[in-house]
Protein backbone atom coordinates (compact mmCIF):
# COMPACT_ATOMS: atom_id res chain seq x y z
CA UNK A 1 16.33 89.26 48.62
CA UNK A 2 19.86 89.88 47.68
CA UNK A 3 20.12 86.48 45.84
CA UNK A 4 17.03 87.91 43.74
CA UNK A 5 18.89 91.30 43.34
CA UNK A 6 22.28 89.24 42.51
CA UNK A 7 20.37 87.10 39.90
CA UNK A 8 18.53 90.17 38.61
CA UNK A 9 21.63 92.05 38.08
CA UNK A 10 23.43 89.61 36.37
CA UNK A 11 20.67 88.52 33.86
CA UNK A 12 20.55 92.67 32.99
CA UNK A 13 24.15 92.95 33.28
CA UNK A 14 24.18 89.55 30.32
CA UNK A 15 21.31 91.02 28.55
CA UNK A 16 23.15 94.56 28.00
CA UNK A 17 26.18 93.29 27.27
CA UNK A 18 24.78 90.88 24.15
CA UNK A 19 22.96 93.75 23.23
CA UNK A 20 25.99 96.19 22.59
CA UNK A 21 28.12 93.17 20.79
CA UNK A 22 25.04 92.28 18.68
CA UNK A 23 25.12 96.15 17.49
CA UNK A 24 28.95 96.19 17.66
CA UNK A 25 28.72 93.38 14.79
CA UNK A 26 25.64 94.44 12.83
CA UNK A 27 28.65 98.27 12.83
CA UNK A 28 30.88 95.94 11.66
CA UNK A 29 29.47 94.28 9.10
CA UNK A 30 27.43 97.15 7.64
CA UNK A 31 30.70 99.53 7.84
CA UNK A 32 29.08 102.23 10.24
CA UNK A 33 31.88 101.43 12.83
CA UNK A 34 35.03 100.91 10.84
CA UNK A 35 38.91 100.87 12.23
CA UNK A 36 42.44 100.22 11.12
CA UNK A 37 43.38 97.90 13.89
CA UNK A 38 40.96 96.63 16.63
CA UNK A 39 41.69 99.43 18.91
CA UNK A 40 40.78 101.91 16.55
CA UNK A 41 37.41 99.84 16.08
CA UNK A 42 37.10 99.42 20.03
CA UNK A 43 37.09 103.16 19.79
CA UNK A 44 34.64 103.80 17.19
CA UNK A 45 32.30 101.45 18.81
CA UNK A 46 32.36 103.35 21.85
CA UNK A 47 31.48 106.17 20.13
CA UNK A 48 28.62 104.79 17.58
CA UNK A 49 27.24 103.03 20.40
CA UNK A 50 27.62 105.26 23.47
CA UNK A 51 23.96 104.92 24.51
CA UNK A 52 24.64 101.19 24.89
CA UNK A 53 28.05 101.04 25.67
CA UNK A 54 26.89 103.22 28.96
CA UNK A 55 23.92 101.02 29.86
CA UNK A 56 26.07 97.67 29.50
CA UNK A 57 29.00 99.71 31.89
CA UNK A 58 26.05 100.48 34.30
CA UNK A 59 24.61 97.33 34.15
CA UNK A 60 28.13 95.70 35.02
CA UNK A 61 28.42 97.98 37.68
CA UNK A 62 24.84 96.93 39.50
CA UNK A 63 26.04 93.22 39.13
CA UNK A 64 28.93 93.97 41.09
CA UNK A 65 27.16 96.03 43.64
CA UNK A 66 24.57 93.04 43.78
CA UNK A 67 27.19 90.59 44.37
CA UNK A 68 29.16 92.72 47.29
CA UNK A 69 25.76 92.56 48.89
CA UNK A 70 25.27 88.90 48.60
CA UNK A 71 28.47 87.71 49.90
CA UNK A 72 28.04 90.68 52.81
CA UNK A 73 24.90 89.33 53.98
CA UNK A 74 26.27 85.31 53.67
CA UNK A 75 29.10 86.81 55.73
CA UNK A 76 26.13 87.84 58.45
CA UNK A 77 24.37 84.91 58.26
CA UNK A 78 28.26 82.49 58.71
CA UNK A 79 28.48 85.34 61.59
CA UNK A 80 24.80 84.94 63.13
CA UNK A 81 25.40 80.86 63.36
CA UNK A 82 28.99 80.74 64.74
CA UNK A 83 27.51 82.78 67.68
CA UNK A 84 24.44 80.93 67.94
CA UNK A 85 26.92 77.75 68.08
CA UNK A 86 28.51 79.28 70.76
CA UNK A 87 25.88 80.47 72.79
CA UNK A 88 24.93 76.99 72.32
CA UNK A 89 28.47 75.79 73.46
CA UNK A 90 27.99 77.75 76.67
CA UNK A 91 24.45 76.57 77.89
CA UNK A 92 25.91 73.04 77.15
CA UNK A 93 28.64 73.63 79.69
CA UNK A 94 26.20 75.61 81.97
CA UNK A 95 23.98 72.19 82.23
């Protein structure tokens, strides 16, 4: 399940993010988000494009949350086999 969630979150997260630099270019090119330098342009995209700019920050945020969850539950499952390895260990030495 948290592979799904991972994989899920990342396609979103991708999906977002080509979203906002598709309309970030289409701005640029059609002069609706305009700027002396690029952090003036940075700027104006954030504004123009808040709606999207928030969903592709949001969506980035889920990915990460997805991924902390992943490698949490590998870390449980590495966890789960070194003490069924041991347990393993000790019947051995108990035979």
């Amino acid at each position: 399940a948290s592979a799904r969630r991972m994989h899920r979150a990342a396609e979103d997260a991708l999906a977002k993010k080509q979203d906002y630099e598709s309309k970030l270019l289409a701005g640029l090119m059609d002069g609706s988000i305009a700027g002396k330098n690029q952090t003036e342009r940075d700027a104006a995209a954030r504004q123009v494009l808040a709606a999207e700019y928030a969903a592709m920050v949001d969506a980035e945020q889920e990915e990460r949350a997805a991924k902390l969850e992943y490698d949490i539950a590998c870390l449980e499952v590495a966890r789960v086999r070194a003490l069924l390895r041991l347990a393993e260990m000790e019947a051995g030495r108990e035979a």
